[in-house]
C-alpha atoms as a PDB file:
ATOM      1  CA  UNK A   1      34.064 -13.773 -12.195  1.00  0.00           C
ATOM      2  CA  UNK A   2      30.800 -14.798 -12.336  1.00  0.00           C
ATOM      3  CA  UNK A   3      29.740 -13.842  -9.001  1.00  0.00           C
ATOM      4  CA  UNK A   4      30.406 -10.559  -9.913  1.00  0.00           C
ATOM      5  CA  UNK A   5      28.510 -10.204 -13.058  1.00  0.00           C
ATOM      6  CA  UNK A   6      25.549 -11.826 -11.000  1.00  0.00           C
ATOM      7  CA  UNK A   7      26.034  -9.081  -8.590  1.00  0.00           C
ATOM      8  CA  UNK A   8      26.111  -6.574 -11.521  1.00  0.00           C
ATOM      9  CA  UNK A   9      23.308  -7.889 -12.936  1.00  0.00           C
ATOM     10  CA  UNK A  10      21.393  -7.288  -9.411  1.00  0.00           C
ATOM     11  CA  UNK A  11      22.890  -4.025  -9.001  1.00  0.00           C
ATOM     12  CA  UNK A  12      21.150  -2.594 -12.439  1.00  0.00           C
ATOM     13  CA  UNK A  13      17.702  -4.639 -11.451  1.00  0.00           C
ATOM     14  CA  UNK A  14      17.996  -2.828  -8.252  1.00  0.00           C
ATOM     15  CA  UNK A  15      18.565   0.974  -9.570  1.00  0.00           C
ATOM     16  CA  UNK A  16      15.962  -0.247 -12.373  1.00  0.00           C
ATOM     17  CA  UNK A  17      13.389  -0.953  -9.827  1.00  0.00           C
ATOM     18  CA  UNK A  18      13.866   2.343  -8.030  1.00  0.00           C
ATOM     19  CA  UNK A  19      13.368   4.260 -11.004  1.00  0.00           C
ATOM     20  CA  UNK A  20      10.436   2.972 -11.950  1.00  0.00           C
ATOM     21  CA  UNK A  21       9.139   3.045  -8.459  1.00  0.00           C
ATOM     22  CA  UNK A  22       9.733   7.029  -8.676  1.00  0.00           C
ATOM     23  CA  UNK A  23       8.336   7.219 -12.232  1.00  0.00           C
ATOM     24  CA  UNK A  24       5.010   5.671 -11.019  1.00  0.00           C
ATOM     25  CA  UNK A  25       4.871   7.886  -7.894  1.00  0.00           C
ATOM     26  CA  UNK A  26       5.058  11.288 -10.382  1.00  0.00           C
ATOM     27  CA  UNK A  27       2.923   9.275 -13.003  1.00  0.00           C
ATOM     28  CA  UNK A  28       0.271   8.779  -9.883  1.00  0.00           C
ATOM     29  CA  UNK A  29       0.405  12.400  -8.597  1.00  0.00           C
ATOM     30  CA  UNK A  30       0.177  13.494 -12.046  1.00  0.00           C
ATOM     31  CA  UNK A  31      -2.919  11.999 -12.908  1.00  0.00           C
ATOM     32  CA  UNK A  32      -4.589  13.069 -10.037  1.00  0.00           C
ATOM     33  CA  UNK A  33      -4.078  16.627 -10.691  1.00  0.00           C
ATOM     34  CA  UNK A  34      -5.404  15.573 -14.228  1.00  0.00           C
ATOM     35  CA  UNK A  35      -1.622  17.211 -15.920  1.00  0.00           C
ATOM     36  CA  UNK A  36      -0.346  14.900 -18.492  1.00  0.00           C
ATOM     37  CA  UNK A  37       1.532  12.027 -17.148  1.00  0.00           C
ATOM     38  CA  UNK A  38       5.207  11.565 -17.989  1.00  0.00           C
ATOM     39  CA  UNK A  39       6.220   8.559 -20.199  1.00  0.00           C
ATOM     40  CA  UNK A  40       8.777   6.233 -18.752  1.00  0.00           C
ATOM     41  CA  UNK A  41      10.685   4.686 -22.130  1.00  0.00           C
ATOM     42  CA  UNK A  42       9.644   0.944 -22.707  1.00  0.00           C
ATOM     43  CA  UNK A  43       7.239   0.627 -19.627  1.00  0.00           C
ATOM     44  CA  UNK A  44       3.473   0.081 -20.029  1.00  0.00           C
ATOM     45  CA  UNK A  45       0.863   2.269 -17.711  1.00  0.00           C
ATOM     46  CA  UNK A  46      -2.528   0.995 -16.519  1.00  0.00           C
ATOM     47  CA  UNK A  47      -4.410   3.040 -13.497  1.00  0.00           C
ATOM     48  CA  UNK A  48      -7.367   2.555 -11.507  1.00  0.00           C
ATOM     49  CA  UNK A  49      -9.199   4.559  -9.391  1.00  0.00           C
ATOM     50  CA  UNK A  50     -11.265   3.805  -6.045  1.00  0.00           C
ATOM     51  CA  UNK A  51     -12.969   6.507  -4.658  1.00  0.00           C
ATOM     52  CA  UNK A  52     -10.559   9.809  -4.302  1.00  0.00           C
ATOM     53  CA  UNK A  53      -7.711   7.219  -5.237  1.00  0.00           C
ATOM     54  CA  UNK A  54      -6.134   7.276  -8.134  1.00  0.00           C
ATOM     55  CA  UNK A  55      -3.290   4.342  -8.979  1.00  0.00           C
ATOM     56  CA  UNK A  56      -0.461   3.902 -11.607  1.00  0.00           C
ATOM     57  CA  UNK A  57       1.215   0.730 -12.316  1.00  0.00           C
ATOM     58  CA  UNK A  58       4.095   0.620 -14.468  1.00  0.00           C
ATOM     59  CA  UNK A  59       5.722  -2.536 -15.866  1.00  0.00           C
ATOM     60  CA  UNK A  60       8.601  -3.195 -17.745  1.00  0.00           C
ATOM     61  CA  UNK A  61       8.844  -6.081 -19.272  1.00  0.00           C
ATOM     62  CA  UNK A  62      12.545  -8.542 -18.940  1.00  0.00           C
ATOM     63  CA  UNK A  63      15.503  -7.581 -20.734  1.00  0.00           C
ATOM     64  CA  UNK A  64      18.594  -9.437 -20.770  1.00  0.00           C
ATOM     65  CA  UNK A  65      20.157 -11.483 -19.508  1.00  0.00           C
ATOM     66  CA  UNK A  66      17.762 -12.339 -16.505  1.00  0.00           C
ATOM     67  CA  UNK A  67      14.614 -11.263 -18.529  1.00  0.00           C
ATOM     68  CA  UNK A  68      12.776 -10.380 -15.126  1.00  0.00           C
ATOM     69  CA  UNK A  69       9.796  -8.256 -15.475  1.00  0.00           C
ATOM     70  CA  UNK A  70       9.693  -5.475 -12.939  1.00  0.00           C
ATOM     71  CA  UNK A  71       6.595  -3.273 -12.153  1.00  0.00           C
ATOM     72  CA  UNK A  72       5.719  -0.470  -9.825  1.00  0.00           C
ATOM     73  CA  UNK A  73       2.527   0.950  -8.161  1.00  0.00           C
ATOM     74  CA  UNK A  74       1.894   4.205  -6.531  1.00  0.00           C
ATOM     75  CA  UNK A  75      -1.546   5.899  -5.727  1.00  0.00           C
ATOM     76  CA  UNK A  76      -2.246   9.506  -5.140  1.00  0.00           C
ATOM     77  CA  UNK A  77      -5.601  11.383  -3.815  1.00  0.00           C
ATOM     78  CA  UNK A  78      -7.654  12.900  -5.992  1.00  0.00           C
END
């Protein structure tokens, strides 16, 4: 039993992950066609820019029960 609500437990880190990897990739592209960026519910956003560019990171800070903090980058060109 509890194998299988660690492997639960990865499951919804994994899909969690991917999610936010896809939410920085529009957040990226976004912001380097200067639209407004979509919000991602209970993640934080920094970006950076080097040159033509232009980087989002999202993080999302540990819920339970593992409390791991997952975070995504993506850049775009300018």
């Amino acid at each position: 039993m509890l194998v299988l609500a660690g492997c639960l437990v990865c499951l919804q880190l994994g899909s969690q992950q991917l999610r936010l990897q896809d939410a920085a990739a529009v957040t990226a592209r976004a912001l380097a066609r200067g639209d407004t960026a979509p919000v991602y519910e209970g993640a934080t956003r920094t970006s950076s820019q080097t040159g033509d560019l232009l980087c989002a990171t999202l993080s999302l800070p540990g819920q339970p029960p593992l409390f791991v903090e997952l975070s995504a980058q993506s850049c775009a060109i300018k």
